[in-house]
C-alpha atoms as a PDB file:
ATOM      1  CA  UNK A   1      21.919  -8.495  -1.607  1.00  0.00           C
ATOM      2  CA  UNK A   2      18.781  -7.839  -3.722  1.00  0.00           C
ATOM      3  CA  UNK A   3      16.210 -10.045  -3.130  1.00  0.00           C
ATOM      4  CA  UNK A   4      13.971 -10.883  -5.666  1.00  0.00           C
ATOM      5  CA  UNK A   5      11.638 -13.890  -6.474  1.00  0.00           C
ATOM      6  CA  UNK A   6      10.789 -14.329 -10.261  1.00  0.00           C
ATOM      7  CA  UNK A   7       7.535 -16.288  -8.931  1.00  0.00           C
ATOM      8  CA  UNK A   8       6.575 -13.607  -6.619  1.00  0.00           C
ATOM      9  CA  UNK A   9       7.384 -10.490  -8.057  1.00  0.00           C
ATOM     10  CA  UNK A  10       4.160  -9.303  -9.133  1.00  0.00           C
ATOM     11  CA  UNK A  11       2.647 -10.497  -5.624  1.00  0.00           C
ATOM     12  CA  UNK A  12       2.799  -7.488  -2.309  1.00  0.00           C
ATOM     13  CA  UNK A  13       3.014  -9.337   1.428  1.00  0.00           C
ATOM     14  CA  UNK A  14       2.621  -7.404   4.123  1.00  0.00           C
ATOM     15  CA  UNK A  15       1.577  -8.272   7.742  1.00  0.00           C
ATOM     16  CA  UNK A  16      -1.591  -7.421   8.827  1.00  0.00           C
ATOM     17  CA  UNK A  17       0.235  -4.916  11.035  1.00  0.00           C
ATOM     18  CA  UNK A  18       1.160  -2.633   8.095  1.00  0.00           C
ATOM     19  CA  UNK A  19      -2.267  -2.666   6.649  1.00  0.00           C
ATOM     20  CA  UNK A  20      -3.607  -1.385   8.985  1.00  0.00           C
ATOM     21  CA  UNK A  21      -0.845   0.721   9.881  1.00  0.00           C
ATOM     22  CA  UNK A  22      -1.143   4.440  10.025  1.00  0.00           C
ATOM     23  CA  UNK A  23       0.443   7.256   7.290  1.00  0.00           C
ATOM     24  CA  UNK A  24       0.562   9.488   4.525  1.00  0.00           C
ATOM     25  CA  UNK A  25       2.396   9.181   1.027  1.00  0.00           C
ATOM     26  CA  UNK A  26       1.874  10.293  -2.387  1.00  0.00           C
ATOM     27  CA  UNK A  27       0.580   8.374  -5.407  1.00  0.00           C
ATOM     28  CA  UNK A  28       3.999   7.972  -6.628  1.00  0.00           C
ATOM     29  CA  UNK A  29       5.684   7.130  -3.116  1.00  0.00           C
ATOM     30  CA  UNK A  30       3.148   4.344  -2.994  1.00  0.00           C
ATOM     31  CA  UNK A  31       3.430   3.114  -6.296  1.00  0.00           C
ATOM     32  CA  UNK A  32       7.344   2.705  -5.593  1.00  0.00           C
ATOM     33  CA  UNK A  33       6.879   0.814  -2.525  1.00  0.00           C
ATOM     34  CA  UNK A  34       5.029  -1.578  -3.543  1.00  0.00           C
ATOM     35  CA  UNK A  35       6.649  -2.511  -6.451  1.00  0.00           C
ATOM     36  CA  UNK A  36       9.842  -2.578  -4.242  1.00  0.00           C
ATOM     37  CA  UNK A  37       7.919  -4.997  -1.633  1.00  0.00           C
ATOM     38  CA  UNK A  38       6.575  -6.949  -4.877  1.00  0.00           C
ATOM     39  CA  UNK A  39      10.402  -8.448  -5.278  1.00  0.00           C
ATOM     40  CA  UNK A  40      10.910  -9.314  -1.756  1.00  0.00           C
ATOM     41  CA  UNK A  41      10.333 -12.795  -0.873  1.00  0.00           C
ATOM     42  CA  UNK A  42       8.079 -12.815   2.111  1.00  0.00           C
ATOM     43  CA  UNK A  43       9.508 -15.907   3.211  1.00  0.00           C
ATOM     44  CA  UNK A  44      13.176 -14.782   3.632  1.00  0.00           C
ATOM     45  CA  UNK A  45      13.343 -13.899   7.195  1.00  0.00           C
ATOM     46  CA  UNK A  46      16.021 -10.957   5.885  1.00  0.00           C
ATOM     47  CA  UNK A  47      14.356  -9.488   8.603  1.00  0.00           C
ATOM     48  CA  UNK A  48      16.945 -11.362  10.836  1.00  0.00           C
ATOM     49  CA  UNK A  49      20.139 -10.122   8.606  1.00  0.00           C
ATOM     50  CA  UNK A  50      18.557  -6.182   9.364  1.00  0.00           C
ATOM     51  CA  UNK A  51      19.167  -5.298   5.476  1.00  0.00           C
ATOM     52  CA  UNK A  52      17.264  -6.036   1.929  1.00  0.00           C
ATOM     53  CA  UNK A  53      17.075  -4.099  -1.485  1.00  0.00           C
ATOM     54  CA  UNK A  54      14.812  -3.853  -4.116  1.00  0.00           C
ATOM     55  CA  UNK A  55      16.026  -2.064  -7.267  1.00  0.00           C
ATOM     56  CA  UNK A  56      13.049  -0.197  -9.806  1.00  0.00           C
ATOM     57  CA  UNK A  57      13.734   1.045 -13.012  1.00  0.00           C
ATOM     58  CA  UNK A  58      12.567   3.618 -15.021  1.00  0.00           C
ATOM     59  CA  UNK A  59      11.745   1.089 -18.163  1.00  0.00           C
ATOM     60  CA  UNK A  60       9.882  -0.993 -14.977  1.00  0.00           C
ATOM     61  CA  UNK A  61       8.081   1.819 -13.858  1.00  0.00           C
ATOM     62  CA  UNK A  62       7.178   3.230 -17.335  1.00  0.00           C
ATOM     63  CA  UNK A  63       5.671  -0.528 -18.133  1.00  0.00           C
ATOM     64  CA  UNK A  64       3.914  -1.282 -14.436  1.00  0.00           C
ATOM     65  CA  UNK A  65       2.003   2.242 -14.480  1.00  0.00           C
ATOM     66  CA  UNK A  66       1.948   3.743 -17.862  1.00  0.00           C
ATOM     67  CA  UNK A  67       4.229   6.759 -17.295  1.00  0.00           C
ATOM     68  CA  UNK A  68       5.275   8.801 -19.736  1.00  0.00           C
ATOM     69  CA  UNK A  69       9.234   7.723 -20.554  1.00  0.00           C
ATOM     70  CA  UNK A  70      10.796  11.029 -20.288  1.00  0.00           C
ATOM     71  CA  UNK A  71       9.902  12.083 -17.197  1.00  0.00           C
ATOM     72  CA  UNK A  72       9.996   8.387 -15.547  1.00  0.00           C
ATOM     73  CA  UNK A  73      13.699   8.340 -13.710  1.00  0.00           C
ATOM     74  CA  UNK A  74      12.699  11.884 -12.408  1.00  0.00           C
ATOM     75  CA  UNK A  75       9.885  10.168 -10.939  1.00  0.00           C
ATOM     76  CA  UNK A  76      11.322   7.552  -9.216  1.00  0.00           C
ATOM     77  CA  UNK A  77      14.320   9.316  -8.223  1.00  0.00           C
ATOM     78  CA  UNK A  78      12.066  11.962  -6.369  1.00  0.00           C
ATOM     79  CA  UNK A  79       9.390   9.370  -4.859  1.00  0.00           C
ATOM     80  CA  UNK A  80      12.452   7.261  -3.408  1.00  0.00           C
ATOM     81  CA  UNK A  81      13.796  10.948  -1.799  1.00  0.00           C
ATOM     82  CA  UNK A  82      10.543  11.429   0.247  1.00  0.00           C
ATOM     83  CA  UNK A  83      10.121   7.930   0.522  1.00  0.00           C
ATOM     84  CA  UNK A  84      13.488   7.968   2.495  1.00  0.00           C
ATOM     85  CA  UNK A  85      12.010  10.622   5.139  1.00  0.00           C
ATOM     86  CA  UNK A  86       8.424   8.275   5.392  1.00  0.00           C
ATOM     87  CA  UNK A  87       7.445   6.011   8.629  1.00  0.00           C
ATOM     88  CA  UNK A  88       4.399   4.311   9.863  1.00  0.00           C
ATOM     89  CA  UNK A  89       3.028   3.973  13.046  1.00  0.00           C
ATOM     90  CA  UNK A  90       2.288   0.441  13.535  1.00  0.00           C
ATOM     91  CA  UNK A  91      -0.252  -0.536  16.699  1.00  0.00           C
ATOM     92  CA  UNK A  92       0.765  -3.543  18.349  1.00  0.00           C
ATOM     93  CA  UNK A  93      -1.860  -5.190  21.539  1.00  0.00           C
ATOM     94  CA  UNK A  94      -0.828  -2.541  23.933  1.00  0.00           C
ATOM     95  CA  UNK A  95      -2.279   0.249  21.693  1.00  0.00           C
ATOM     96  CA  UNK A  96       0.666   1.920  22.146  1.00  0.00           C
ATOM     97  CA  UNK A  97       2.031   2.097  18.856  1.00  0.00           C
ATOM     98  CA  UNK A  98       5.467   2.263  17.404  1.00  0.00           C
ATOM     99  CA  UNK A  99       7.120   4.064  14.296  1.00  0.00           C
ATOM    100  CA  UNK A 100       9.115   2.021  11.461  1.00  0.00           C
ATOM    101  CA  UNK A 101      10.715   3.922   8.814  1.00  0.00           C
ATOM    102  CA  UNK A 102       9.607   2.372   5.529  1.00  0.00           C
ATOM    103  CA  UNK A 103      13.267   2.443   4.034  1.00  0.00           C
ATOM    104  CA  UNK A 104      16.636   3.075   5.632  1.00  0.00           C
ATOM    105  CA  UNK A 105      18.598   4.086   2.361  1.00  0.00           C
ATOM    106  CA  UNK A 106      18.450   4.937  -1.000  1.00  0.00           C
ATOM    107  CA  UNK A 107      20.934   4.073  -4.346  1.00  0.00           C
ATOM    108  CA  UNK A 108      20.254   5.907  -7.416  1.00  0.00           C
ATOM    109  CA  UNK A 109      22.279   6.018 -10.779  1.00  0.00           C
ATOM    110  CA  UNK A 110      20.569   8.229 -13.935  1.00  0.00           C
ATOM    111  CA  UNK A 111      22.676   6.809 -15.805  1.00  0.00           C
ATOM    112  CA  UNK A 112      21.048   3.376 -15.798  1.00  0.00           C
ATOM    113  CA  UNK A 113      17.753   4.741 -15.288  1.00  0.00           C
ATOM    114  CA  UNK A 114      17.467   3.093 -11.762  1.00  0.00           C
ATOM    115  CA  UNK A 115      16.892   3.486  -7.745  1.00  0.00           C
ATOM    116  CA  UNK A 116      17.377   0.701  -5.393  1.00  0.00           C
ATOM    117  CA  UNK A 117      15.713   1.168  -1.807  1.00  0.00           C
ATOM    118  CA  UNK A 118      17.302  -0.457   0.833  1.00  0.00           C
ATOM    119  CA  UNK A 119      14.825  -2.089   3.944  1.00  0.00           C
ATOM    120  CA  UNK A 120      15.776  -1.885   7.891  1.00  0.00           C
ATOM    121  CA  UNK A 121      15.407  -4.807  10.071  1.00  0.00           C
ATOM    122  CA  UNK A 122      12.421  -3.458  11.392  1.00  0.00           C
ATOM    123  CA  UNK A 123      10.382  -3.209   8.597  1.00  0.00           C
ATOM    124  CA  UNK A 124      11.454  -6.163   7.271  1.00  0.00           C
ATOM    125  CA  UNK A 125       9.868  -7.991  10.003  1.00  0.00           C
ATOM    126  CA  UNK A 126       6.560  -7.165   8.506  1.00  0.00           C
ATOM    127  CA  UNK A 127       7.676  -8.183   5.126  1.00  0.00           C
ATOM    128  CA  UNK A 128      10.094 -10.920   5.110  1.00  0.00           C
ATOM    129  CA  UNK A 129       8.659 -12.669   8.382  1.00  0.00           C
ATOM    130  CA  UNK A 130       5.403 -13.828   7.130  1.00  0.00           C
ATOM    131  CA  UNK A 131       4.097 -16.874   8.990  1.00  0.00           C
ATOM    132  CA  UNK A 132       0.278 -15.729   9.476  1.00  0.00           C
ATOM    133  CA  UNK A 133      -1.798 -13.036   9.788  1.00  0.00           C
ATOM    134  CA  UNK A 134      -0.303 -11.045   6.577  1.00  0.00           C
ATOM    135  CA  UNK A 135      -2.250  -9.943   3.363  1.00  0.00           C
ATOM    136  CA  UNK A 136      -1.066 -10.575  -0.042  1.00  0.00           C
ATOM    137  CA  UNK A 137      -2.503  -9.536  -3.369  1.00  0.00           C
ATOM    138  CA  UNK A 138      -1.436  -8.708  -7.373  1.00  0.00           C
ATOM    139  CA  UNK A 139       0.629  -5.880  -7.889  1.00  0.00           C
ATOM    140  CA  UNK A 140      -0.789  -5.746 -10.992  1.00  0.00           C
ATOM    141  CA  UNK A 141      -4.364  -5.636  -9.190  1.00  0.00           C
ATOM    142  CA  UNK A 142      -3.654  -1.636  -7.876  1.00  0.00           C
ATOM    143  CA  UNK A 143      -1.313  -0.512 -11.216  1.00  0.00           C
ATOM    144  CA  UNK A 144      -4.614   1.389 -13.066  1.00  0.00           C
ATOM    145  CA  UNK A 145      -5.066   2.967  -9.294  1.00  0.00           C
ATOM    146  CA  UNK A 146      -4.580   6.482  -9.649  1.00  0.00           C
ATOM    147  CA  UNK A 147      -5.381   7.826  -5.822  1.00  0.00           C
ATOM    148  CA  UNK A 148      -3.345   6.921  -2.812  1.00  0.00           C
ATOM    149  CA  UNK A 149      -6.272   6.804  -1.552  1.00  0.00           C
ATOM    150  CA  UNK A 150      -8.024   3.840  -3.850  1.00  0.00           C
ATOM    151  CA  UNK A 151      -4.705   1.824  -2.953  1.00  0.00           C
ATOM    152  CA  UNK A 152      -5.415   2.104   0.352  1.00  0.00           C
ATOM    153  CA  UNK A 153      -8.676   1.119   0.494  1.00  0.00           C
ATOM    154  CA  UNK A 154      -7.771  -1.865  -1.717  1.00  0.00           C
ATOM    155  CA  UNK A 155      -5.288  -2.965   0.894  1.00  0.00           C
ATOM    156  CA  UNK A 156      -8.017  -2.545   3.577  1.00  0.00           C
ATOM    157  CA  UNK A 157     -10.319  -4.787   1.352  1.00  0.00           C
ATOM    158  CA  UNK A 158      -7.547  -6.994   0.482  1.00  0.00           C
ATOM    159  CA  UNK A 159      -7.139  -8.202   3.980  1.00  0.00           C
ATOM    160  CA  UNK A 160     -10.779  -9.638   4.261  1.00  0.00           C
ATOM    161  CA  UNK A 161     -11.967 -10.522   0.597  1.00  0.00           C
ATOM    162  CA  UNK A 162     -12.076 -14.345   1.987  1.00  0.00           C
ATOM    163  CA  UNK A 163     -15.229 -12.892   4.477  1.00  0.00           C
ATOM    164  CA  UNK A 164     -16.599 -10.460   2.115  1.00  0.00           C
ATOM    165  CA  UNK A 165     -17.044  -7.274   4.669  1.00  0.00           C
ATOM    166  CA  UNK A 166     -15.267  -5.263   6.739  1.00  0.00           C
ATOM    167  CA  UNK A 167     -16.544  -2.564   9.453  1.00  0.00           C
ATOM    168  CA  UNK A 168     -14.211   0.361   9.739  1.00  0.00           C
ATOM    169  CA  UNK A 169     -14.394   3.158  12.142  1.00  0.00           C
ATOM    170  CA  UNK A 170     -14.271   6.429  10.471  1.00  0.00           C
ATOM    171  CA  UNK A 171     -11.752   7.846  13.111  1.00  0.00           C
ATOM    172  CA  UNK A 172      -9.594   4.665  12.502  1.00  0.00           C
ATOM    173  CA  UNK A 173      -9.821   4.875   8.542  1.00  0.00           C
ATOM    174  CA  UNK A 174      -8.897   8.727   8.513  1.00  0.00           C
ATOM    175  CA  UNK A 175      -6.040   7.134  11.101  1.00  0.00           C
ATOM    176  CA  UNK A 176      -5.091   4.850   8.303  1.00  0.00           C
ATOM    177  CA  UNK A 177      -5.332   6.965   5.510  1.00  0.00           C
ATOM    178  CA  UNK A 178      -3.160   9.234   7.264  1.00  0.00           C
ATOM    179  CA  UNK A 179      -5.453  12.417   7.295  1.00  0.00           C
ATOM    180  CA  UNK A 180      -4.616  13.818  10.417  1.00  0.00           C
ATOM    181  CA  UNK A 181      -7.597  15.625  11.096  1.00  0.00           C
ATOM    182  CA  UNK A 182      -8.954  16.470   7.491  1.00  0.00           C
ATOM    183  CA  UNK A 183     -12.614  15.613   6.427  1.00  0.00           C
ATOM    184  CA  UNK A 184     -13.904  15.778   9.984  1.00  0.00           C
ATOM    185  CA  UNK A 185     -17.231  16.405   8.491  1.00  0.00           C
ATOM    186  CA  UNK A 186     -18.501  12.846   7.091  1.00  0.00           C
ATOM    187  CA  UNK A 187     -19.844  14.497   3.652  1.00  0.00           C
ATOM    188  CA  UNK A 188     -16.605  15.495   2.925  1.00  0.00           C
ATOM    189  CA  UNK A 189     -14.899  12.053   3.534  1.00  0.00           C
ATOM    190  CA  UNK A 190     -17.700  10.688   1.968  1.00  0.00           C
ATOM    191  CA  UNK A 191     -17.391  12.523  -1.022  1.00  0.00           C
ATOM    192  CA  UNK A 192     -13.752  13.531  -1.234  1.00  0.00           C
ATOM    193  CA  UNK A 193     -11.934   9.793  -0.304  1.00  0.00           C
ATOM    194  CA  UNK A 194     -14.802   6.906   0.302  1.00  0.00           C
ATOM    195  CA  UNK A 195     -17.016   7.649  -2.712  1.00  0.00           C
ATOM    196  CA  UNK A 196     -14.119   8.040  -4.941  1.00  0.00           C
ATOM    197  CA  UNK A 197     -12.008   5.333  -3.883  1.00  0.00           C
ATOM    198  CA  UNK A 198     -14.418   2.201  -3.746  1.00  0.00           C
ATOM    199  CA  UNK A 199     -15.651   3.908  -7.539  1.00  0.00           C
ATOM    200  CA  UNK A 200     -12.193   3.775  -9.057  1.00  0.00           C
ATOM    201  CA  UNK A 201     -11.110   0.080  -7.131  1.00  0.00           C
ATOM    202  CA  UNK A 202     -14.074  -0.888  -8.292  1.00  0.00           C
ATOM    203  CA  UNK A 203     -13.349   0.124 -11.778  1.00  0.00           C
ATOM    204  CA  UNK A 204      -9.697  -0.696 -12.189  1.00  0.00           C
ATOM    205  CA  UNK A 205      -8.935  -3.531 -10.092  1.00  0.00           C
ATOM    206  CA  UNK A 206      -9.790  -7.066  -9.410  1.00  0.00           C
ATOM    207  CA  UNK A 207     -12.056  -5.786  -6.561  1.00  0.00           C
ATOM    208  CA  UNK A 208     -15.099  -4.912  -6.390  1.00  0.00           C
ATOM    209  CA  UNK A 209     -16.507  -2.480  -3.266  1.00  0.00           C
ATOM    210  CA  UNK A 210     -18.797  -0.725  -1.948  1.00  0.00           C
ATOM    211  CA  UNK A 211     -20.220   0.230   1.562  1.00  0.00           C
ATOM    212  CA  UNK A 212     -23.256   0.812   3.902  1.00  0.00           C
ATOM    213  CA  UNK A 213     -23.200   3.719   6.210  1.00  0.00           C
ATOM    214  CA  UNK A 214     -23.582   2.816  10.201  1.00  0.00           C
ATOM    215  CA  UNK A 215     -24.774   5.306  12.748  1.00  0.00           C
ATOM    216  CA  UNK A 216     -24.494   5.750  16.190  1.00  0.00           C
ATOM    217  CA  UNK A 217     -27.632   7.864  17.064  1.00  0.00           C
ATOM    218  CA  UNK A 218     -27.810  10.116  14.360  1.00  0.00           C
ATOM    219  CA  UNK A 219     -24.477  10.382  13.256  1.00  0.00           C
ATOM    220  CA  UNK A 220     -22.386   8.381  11.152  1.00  0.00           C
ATOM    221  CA  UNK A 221     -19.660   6.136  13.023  1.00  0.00           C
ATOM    222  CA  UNK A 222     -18.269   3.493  10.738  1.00  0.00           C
ATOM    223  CA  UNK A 223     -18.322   2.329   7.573  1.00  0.00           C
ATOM    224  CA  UNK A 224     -19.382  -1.686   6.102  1.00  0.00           C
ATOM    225  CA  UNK A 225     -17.185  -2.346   2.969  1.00  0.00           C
ATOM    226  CA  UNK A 226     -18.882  -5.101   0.484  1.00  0.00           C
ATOM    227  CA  UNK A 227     -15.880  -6.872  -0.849  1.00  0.00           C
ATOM    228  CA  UNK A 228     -16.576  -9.035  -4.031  1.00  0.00           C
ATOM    229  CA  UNK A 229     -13.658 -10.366  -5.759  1.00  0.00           C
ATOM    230  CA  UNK A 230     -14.173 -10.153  -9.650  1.00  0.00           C
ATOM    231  CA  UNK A 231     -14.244 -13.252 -11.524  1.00  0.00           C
ATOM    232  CA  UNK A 232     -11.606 -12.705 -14.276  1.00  0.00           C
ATOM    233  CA  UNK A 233      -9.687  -9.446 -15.057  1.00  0.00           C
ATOM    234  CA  UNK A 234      -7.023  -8.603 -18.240  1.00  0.00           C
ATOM    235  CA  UNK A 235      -4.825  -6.750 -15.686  1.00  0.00           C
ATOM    236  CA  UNK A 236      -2.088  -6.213 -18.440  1.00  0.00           C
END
């Protein structure tokens, strides 16, 4: 069954648990995803039936991100292959941690210009089960994003626009961001992924953020996003 609500399908749920979760994808795996998770209702409990789909098309794609047409199935077709091979690891209270795989199949047909990604049970926990603690923003809002990174960050920001802040580690946002050991150095994340993603969220999405620096001694140990939402935004 392909669940999709006509209401919500411009509107990503996730728990709070897969916010904050950790991994790695490309632009394009991302961009997938959450347009899959956009037609799930996050009210379904399918979580409890172990199986949901969400089918994308290439006309969908083409008109939520501005791709060019020709190369659009070829796209989505290859972004739902290393999708399929993609997990998180998802930190519960006993820090221990636990890995979901974000899909558990894959349809595809060329010649209707379409994939369909099929969700396990235990995903869909953290996106059919919502009864608090989950995030929820425009899929529209992250469509003009064009870093993994930015969407990321406007997930992170997402989660805690209603206080305005948010302090995060730098070990636990490279953690999140899924840079397994990259820009150690704090110039280089600075420059490379923090600078760059609060400029271009703050340009192209309903958000605007930036950040103050705080130290432990001399060094740099976490970050303070500024979260403003904006006013009004043409997000078409």
């Amino acid at each position: 069954m392909i669940l999709e609500n006509t209401e919500r399908k411009r509107t990503v749920t996730q728990d709070n648990a897969l916010i904050m979760a950790s991994y790695a994808m490309t632009l394009d795996e991302k961009r997938l995803l959450v347009a899959a998770i956009s037609k799930l209702d996050p009210t379904s409990k399918a979580w409890l039936a172990g199986r949901a789909e969400a089918e994308i098309t290439a006309s969908e794609w083409v008109r939520l991100y501005g791709a060019d047409r020709t190369n659009a199935y070829r796209q989505i077709n290859d972004a739902s292959k290393r999708l399929y091979d993609r997990s998180a690891r998802v930190w519960g209270d006993s820090k221990k941690g636990k890995e979901v795989r974000w899909i558990s199949g894959r349809e595809y047909d060329e010649g209707q210009g379409r994939v369909v990604l099929i969700f396990g049970g235990p995903v869909l926990h953290y996106l059919t089960g919502m009864v608090d603690e989950f995030t929820k923003y425009d899929l529209l809002g992250v469509c003009g994003l064009k870093s993994v990174h930015s969407v990321r960050l406007y997930e992170l920001a997402s989660q805690f626009k209603g206080t305005g802040w948010r302090h995060i580690e730098l070990d636990d946002l490279r953690d999140m961001f899924g840079l397994e050991g990259a820009y150690q150095d704090w110039r280089d994340l600075k420059k490379r992924v923090i600078d760059r993603a609060c400029k271009e969220v703050t340009a192209k999405s309903d958000l605007e953020v930036s950040y103050e620096i705080v130290k432990r001694g001399r060094s740099v140990h976490a970050i303070r996003l500024k979260i403003t939402p904006k006013d009004q935004m043409d997000l078409f």
